[in-house]
N, C-alpha and C. Protein backbone atom coordinates (compact mmCIF):
# COMPACT_ATOMS: atom_id res chain seq x y z
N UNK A 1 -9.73 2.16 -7.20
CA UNK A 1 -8.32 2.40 -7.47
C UNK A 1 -7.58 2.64 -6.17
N UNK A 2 -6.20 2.27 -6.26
CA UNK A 2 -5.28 2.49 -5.05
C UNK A 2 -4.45 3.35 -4.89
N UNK A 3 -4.60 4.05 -3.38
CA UNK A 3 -3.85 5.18 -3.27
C UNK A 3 -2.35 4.80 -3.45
N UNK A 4 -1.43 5.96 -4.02
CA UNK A 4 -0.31 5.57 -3.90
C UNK A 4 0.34 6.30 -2.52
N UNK A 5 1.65 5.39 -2.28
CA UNK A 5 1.61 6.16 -0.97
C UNK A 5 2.70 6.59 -0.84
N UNK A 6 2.63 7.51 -0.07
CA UNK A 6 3.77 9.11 -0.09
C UNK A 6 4.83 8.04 0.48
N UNK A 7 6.05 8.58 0.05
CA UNK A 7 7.04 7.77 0.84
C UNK A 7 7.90 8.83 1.27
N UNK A 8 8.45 8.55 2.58
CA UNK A 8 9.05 9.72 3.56
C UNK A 8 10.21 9.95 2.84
N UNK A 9 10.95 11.34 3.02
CA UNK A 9 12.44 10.87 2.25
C UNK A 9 13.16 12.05 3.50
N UNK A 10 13.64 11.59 4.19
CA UNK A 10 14.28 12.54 5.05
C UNK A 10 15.84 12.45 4.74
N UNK A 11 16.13 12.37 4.03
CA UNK A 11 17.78 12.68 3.73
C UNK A 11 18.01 13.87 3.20
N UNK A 12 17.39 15.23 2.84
CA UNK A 12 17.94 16.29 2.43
C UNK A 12 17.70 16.70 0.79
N UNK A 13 17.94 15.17 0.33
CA UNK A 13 18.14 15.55 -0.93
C UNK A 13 16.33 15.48 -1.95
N UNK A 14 16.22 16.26 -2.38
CA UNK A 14 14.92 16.62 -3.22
C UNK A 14 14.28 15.34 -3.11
N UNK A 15 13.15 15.37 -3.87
CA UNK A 15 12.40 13.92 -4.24
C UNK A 15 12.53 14.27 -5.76
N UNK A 16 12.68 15.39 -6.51
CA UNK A 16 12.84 15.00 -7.89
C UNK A 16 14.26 14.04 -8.26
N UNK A 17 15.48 14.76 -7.39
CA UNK A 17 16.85 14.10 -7.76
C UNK A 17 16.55 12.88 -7.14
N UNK A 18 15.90 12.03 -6.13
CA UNK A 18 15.94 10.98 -5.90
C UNK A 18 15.56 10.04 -6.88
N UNK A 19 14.32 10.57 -7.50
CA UNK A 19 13.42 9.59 -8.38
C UNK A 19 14.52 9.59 -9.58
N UNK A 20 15.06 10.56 -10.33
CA UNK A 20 15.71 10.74 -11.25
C UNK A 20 17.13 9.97 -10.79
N UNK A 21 17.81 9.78 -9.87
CA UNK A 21 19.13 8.64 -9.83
C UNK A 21 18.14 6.99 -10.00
N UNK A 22 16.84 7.30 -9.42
CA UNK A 22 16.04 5.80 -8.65
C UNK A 22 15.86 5.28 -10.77
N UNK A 23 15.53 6.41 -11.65
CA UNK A 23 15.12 6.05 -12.90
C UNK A 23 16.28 5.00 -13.65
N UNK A 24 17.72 5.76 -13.07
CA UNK A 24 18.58 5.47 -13.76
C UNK A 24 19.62 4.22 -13.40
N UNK A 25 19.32 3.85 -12.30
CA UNK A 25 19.97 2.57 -12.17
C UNK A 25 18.78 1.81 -11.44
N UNK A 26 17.86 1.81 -11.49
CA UNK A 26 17.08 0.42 -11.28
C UNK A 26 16.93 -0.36 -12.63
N UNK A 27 17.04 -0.52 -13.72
CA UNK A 27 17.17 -0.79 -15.12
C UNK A 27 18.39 -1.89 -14.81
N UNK A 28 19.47 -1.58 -14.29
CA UNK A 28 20.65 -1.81 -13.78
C UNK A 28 20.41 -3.02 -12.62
N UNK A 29 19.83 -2.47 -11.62
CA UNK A 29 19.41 -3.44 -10.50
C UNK A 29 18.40 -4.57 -10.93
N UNK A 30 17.53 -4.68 -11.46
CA UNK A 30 16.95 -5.36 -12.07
C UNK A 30 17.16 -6.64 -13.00
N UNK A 31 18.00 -6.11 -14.12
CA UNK A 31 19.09 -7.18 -14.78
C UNK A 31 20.24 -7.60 -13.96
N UNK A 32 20.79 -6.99 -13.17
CA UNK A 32 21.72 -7.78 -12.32
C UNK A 32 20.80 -8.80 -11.02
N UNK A 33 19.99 -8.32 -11.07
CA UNK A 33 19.23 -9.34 -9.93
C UNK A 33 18.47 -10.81 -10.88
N UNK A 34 18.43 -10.54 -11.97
CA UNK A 34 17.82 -11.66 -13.15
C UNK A 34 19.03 -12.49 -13.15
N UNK A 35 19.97 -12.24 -13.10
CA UNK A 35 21.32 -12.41 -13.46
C UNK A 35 21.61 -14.10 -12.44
N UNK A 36 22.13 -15.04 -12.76
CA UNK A 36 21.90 -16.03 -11.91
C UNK A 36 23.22 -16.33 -10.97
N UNK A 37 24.42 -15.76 -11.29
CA UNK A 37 25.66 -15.61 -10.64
C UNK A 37 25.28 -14.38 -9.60
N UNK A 38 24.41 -13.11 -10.36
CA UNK A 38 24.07 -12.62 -9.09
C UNK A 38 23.22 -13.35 -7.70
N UNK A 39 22.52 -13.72 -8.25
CA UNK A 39 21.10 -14.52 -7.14
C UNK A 39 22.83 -15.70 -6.19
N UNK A 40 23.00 -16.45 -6.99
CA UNK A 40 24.31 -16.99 -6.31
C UNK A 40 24.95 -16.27 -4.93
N UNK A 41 25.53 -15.28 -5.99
CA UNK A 41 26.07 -14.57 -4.68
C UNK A 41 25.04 -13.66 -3.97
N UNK A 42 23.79 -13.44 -3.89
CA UNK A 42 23.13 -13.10 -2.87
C UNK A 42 22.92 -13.63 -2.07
N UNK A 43 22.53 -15.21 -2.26
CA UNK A 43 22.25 -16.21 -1.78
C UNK A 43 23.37 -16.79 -0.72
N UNK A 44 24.38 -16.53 -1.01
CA UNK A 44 26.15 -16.64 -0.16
C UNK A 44 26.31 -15.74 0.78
N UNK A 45 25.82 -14.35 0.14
CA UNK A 45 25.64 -13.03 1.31
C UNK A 45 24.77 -13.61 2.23
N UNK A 46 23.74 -14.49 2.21
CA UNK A 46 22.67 -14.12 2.86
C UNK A 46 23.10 -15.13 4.08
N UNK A 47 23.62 -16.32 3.40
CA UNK A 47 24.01 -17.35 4.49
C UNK A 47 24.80 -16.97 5.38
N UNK A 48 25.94 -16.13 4.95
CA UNK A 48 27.02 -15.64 5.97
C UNK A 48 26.43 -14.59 7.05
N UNK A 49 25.29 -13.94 6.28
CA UNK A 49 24.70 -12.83 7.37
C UNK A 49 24.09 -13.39 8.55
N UNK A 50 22.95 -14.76 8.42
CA UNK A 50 22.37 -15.40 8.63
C UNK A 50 23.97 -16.31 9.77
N UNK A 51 24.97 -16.75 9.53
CA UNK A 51 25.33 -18.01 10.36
C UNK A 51 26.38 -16.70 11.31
N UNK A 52 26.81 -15.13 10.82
CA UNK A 52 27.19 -14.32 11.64
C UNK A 52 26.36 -13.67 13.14
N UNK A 53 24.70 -13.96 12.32
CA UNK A 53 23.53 -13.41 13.83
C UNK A 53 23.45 -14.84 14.10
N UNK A 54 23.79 -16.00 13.86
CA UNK A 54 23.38 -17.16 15.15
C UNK A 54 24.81 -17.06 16.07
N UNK A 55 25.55 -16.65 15.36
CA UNK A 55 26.95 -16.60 16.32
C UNK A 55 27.14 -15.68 17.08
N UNK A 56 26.24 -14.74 16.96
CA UNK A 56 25.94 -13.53 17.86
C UNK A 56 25.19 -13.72 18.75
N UNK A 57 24.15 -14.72 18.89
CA UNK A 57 23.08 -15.09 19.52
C UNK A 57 23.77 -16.26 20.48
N UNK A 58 24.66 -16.83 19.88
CA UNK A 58 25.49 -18.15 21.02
C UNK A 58 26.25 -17.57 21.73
N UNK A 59 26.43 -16.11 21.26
CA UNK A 59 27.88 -15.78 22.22
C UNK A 59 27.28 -14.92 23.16
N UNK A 60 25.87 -14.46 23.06
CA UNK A 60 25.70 -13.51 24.06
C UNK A 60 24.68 -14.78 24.77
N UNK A 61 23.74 -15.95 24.77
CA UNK A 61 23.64 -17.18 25.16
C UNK A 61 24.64 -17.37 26.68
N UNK A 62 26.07 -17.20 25.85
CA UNK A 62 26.92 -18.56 26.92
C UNK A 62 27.34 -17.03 27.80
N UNK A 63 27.41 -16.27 27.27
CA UNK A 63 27.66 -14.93 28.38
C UNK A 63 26.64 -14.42 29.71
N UNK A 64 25.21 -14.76 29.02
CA UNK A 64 24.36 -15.05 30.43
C UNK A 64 23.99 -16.17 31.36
């Protein structure tokens, strides 16, 4: 059997209230990620993130 593994939580706030918000909208995250207009627009996020770091990468390029 596999250990489960501790996960750090350094923000302050408990690990019971974390797990208990984490219970209540991953149900939420889940069906919106099934969701195919979501995947769409992730997929749109991802390109723009993606063609914003090559344009970051050309501009610091022509600067050296």
């Amino acid at each position: 059997m596999g250990r489960r593994k501790k996960i750090i939580n350094n923000t302050g706030i408990p690990d019971f209230k974390l797990e208990a918000i984490a219970r209540i909208i991953f149900p939420d995250i889940i069906s919106a990620w099934e969701n195919d207009d979501m995947q769409k627009e992730f997929a749109e996020w991802k390109r723009q993130k993606e063609y914003e770091e090559s344009m970051k990468m050309k501009t610091k390029k022509s600067i050296a």
